[in-house]
PDB file of N, CA and C in Angstrom:
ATOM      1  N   UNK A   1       0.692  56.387 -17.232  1.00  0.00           N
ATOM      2  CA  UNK A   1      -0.200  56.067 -16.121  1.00  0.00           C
ATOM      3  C   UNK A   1      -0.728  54.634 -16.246  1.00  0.00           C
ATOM      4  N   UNK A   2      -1.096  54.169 -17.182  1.00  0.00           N
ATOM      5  CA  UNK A   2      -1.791  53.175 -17.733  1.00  0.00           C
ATOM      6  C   UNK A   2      -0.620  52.204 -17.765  1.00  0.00           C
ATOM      7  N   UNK A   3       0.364  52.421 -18.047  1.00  0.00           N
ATOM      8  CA  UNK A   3       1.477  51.636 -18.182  1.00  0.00           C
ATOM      9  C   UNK A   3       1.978  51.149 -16.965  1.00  0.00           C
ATOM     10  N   UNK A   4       1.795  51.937 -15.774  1.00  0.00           N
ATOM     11  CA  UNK A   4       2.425  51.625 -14.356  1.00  0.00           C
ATOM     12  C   UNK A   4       1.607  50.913 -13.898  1.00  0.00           C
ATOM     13  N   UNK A   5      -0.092  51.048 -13.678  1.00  0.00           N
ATOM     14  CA  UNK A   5      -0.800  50.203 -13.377  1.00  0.00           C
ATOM     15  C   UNK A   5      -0.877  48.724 -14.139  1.00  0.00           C
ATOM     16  N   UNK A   6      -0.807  48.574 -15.244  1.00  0.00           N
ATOM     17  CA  UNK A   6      -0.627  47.483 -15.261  1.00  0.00           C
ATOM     18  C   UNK A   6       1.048  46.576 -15.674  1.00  0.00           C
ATOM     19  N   UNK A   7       2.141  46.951 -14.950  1.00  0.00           N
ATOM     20  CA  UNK A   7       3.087  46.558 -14.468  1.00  0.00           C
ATOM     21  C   UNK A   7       3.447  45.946 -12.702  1.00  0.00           C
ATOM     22  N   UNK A   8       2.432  46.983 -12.188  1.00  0.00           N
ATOM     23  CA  UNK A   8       1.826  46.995 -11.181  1.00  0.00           C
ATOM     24  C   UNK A   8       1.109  45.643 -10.896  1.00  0.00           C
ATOM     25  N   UNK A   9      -0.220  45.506 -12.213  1.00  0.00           N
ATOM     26  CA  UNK A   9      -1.170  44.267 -12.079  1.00  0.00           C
ATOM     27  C   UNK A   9      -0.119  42.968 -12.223  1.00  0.00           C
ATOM     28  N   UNK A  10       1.037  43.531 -13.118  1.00  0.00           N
ATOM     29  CA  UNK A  10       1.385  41.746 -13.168  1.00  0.00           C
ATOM     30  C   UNK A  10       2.468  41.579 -11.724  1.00  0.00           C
ATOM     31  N   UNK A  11       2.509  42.547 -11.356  1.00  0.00           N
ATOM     32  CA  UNK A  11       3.565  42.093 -10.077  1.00  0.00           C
ATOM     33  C   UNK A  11       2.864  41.377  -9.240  1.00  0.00           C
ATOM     34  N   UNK A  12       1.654  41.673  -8.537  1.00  0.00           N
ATOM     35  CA  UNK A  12       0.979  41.559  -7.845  1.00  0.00           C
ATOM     36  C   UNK A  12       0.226  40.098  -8.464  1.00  0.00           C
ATOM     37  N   UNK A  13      -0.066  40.253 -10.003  1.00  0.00           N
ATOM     38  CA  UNK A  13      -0.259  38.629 -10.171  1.00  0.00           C
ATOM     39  C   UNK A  13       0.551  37.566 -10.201  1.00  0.00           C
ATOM     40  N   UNK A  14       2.111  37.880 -10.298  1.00  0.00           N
ATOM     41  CA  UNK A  14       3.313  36.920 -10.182  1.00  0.00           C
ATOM     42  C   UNK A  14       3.313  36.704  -8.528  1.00  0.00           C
ATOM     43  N   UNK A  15       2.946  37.945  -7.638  1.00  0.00           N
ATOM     44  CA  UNK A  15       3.260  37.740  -6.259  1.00  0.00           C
ATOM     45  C   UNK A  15       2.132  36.335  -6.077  1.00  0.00           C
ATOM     46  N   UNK A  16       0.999  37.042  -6.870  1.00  0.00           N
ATOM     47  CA  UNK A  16      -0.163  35.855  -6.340  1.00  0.00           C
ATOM     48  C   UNK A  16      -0.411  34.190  -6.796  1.00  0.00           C
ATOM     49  N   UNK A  17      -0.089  34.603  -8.143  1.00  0.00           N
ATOM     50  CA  UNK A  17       0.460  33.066  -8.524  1.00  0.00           C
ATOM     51  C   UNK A  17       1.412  32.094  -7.765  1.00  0.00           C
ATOM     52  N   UNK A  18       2.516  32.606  -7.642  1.00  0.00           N
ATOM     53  CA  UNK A  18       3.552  32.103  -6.949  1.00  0.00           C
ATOM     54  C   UNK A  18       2.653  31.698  -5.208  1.00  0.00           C
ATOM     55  N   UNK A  19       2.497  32.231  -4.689  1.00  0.00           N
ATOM     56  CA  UNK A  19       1.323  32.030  -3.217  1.00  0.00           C
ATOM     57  C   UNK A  19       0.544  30.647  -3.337  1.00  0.00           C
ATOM     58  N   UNK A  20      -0.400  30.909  -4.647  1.00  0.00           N
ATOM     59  CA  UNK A  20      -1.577  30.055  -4.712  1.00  0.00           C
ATOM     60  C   UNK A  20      -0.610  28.746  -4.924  1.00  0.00           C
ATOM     61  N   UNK A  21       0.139  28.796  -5.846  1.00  0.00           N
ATOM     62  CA  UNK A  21       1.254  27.669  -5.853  1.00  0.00           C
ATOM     63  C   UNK A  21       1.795  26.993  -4.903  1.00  0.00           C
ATOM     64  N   UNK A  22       2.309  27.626  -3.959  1.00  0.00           N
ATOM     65  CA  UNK A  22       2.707  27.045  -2.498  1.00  0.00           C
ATOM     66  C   UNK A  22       1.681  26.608  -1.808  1.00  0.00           C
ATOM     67  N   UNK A  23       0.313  27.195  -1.910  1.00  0.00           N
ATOM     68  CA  UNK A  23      -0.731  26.606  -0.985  1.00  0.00           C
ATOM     69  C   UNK A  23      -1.386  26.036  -1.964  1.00  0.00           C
ATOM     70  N   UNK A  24      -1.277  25.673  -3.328  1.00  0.00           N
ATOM     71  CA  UNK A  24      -1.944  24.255  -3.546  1.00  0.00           C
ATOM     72  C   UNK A  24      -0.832  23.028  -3.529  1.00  0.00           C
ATOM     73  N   UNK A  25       0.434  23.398  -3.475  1.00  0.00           N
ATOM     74  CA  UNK A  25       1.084  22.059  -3.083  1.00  0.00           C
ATOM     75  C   UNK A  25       0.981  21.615  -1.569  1.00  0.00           C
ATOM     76  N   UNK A  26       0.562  22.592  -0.810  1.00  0.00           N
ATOM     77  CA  UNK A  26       0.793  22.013   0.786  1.00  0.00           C
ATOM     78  C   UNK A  26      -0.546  20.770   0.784  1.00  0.00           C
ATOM     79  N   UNK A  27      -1.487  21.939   0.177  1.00  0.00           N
ATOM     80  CA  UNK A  27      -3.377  21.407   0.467  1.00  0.00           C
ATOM     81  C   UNK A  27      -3.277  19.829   0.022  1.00  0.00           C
ATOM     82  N   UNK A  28      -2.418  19.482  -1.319  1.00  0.00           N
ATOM     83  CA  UNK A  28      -2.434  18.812  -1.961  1.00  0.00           C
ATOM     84  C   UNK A  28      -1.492  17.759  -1.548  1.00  0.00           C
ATOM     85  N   UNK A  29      -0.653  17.826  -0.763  1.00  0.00           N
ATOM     86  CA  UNK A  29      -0.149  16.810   0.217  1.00  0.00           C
ATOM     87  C   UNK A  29      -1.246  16.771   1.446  1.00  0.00           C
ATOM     88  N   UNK A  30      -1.594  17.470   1.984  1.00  0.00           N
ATOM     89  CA  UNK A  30      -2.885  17.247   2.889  1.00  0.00           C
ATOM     90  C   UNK A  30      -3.679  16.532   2.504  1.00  0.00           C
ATOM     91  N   UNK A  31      -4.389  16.780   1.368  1.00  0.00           N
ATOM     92  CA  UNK A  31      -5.395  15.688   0.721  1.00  0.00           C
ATOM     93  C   UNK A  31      -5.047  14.515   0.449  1.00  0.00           C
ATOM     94  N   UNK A  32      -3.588  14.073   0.079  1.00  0.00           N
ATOM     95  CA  UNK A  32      -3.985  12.902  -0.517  1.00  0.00           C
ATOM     96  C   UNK A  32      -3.385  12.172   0.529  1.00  0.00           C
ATOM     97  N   UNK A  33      -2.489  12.833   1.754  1.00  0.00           N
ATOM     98  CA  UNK A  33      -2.098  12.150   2.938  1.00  0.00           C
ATOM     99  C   UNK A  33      -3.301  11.124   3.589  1.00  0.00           C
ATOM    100  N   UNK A  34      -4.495  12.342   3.964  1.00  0.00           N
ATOM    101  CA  UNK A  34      -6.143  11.751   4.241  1.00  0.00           C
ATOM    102  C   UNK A  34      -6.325  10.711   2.920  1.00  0.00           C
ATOM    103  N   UNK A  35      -6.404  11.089   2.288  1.00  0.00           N
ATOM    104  CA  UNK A  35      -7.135   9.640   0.913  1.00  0.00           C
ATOM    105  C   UNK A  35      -6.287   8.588   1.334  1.00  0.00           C
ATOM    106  N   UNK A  36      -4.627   8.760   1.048  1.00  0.00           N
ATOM    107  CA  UNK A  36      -4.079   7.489   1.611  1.00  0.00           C
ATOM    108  C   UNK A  36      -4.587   7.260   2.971  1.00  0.00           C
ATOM    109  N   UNK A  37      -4.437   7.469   3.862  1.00  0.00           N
ATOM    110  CA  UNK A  37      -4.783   6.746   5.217  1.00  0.00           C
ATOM    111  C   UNK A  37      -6.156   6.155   5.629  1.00  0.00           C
ATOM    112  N   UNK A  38      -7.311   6.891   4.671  1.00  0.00           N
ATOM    113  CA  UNK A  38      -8.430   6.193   4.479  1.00  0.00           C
ATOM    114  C   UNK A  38      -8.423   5.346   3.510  1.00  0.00           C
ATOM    115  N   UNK A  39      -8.282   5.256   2.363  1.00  0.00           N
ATOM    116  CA  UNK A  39      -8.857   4.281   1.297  1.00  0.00           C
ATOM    117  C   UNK A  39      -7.596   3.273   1.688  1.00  0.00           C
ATOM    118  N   UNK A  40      -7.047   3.207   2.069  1.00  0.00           N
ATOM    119  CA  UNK A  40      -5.876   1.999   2.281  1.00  0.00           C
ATOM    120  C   UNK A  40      -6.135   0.580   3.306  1.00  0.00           C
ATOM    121  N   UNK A  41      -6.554   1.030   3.955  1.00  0.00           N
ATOM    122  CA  UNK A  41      -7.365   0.572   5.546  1.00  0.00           C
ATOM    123  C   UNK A  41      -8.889  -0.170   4.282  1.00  0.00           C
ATOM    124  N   UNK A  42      -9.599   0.386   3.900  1.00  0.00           N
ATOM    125  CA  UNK A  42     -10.895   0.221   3.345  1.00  0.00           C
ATOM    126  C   UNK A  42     -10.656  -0.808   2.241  1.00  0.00           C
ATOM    127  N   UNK A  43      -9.420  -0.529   1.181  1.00  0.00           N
ATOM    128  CA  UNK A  43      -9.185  -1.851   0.117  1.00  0.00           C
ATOM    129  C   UNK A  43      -8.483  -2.718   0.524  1.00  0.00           C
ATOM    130  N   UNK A  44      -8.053  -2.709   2.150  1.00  0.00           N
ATOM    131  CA  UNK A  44      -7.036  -4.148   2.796  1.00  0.00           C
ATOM    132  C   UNK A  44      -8.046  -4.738   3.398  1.00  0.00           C
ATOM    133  N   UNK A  45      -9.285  -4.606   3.614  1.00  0.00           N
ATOM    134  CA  UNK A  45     -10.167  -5.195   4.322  1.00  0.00           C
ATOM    135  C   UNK A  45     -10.654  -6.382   3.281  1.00  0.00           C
ATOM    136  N   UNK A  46     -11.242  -6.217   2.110  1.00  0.00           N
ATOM    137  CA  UNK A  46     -11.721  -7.356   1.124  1.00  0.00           C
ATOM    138  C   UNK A  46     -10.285  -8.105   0.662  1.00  0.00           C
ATOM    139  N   UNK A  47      -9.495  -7.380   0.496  1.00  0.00           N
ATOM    140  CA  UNK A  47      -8.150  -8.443   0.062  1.00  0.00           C
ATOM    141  C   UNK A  47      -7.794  -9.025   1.124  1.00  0.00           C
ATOM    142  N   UNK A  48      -7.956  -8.791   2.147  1.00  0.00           N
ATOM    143  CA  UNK A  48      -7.301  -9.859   3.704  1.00  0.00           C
ATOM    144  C   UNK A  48      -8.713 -10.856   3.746  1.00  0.00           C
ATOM    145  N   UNK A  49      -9.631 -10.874   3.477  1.00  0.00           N
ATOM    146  CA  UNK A  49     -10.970 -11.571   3.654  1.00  0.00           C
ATOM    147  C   UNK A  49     -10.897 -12.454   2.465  1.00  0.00           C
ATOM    148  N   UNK A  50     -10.532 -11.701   1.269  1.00  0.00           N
ATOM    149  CA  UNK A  50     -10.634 -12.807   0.006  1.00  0.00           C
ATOM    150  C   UNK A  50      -9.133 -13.251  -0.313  1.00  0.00           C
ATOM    151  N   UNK A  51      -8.275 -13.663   0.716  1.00  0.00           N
ATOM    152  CA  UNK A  51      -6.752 -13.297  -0.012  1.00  0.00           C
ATOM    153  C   UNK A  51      -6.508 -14.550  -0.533  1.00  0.00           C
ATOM    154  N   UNK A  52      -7.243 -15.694  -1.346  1.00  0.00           N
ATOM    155  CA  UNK A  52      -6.666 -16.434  -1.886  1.00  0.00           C
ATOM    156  C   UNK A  52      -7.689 -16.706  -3.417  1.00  0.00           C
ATOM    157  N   UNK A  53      -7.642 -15.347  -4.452  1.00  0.00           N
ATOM    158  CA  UNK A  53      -8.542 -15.958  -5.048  1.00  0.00           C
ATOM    159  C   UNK A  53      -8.322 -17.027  -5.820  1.00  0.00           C
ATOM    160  N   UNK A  54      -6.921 -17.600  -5.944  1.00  0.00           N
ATOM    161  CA  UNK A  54      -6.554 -18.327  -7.245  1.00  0.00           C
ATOM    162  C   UNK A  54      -6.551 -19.469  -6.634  1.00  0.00           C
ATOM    163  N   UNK A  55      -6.947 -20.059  -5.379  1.00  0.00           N
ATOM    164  CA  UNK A  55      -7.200 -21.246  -4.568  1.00  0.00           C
ATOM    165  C   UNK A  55      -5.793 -21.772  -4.680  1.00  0.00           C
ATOM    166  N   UNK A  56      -4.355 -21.268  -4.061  1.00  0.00           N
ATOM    167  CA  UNK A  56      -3.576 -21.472  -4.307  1.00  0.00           C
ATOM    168  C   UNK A  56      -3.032 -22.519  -2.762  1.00  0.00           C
ATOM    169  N   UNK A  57      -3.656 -22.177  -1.915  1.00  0.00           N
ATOM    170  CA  UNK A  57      -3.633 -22.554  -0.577  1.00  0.00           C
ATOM    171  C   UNK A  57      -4.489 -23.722  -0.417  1.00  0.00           C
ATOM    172  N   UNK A  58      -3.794 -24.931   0.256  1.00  0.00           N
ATOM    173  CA  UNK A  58      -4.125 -26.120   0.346  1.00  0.00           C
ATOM    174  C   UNK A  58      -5.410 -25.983   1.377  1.00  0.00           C
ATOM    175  N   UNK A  59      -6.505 -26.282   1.401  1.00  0.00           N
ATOM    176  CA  UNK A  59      -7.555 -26.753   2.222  1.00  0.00           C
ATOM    177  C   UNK A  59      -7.721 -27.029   3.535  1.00  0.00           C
ATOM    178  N   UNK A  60      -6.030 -28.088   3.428  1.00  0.00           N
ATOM    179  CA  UNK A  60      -6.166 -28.332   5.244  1.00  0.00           C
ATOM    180  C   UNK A  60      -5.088 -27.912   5.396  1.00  0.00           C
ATOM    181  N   UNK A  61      -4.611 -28.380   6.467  1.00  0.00           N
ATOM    182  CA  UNK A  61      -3.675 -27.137   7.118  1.00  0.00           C
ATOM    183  C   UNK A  61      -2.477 -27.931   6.970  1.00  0.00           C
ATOM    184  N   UNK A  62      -1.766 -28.620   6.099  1.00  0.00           N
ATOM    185  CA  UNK A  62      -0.926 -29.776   5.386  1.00  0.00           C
ATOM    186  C   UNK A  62      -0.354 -30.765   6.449  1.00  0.00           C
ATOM    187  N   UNK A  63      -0.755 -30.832   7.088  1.00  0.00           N
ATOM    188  CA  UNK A  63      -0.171 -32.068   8.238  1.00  0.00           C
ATOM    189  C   UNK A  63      -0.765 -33.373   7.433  1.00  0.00           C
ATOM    190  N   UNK A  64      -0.080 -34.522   7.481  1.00  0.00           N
ATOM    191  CA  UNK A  64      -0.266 -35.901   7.486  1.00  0.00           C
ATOM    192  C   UNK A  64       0.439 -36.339   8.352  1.00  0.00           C
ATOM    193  N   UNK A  65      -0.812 -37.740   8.140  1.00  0.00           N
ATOM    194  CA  UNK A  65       0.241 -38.507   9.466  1.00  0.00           C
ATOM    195  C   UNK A  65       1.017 -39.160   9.001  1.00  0.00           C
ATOM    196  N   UNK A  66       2.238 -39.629  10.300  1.00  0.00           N
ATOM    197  CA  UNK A  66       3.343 -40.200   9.812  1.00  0.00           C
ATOM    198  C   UNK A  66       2.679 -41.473   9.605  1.00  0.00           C
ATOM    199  N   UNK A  67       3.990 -42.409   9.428  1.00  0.00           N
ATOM    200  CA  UNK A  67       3.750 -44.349   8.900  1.00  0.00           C
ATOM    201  C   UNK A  67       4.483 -44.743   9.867  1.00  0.00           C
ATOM    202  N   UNK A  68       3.999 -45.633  10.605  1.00  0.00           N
ATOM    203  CA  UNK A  68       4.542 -46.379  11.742  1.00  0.00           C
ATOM    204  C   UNK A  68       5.559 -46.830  11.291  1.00  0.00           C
ATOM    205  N   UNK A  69       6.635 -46.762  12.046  1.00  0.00           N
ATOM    206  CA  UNK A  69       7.930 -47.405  11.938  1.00  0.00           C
ATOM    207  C   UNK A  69       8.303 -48.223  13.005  1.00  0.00           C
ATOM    208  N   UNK A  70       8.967 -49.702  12.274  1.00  0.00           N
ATOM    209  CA  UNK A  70       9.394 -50.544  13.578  1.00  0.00           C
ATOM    210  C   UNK A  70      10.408 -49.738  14.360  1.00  0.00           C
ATOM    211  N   UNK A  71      10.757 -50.219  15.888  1.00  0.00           N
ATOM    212  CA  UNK A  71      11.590 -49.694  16.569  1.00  0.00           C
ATOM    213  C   UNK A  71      12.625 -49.994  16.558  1.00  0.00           C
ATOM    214  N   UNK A  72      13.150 -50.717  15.984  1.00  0.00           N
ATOM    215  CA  UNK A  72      14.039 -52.078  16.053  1.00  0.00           C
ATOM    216  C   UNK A  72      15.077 -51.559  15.575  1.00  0.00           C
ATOM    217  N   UNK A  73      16.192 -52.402  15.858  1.00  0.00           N
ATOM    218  CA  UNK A  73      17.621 -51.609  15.403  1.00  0.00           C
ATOM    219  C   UNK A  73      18.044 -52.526  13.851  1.00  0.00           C
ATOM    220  N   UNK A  74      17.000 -53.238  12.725  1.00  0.00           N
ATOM    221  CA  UNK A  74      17.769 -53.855  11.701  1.00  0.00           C
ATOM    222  C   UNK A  74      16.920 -52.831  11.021  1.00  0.00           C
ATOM    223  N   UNK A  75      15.778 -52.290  11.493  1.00  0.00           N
ATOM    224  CA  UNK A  75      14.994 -50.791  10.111  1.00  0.00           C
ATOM    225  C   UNK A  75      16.378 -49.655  10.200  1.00  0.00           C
ATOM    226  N   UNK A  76      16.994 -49.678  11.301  1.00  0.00           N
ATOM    227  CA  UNK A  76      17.260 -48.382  11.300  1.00  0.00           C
ATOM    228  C   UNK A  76      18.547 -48.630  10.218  1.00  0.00           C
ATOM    229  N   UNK A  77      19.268 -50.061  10.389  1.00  0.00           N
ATOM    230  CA  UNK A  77      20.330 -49.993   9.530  1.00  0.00           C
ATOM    231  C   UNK A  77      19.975 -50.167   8.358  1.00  0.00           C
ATOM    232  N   UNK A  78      19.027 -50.343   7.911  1.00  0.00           N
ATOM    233  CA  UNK A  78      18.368 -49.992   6.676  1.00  0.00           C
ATOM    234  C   UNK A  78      18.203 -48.969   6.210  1.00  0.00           C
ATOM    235  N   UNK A  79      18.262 -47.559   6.930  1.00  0.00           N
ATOM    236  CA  UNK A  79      18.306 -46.491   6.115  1.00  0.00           C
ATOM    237  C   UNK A  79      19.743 -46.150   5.200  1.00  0.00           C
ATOM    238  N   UNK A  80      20.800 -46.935   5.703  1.00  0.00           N
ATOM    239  CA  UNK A  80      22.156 -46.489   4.627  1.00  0.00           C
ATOM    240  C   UNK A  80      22.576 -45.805   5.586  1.00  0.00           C
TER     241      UNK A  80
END
């Protein structure tokens, strides 16, 4: 008697294990789907605001001006 009931208990705990298993892997793609789509958005905000901490990016926006060049046709045969 004692023996069937608990052959019984472990069926019913393999049935239930196995269950809780499937619904903590679903929950657990649910959760971290939400964490990614929030905290991702939230730590691109200070890195797009601070994105140059190593001051790697020139100041101005690199334009110089050119150097006047004669128009003349003996500069130009001067380039080779």
């Amino acid at each position: 008697m004692i023996r069937g009931l608990m052959s019984g208990a472990r069926r019913v705990w393999r049935i239930w294990s196995r269950g809780v298993r499937i619904f903590g892997t679903g929950l657990m793609f649910v959760v971290l789907t939400i964490i990614y789509w929030t905290m991702v958005p939230v730590l691109w905000l200070p890195l797009r605001i601070f994105s140059d901490p190593l001051s790697l990016k020139a100041k101005s926006g690199g334009w110089r001006q050119s150097e006047q060049r004669p128009a003349g046709l003996d500069w130009m045969k001067r380039q080779g």
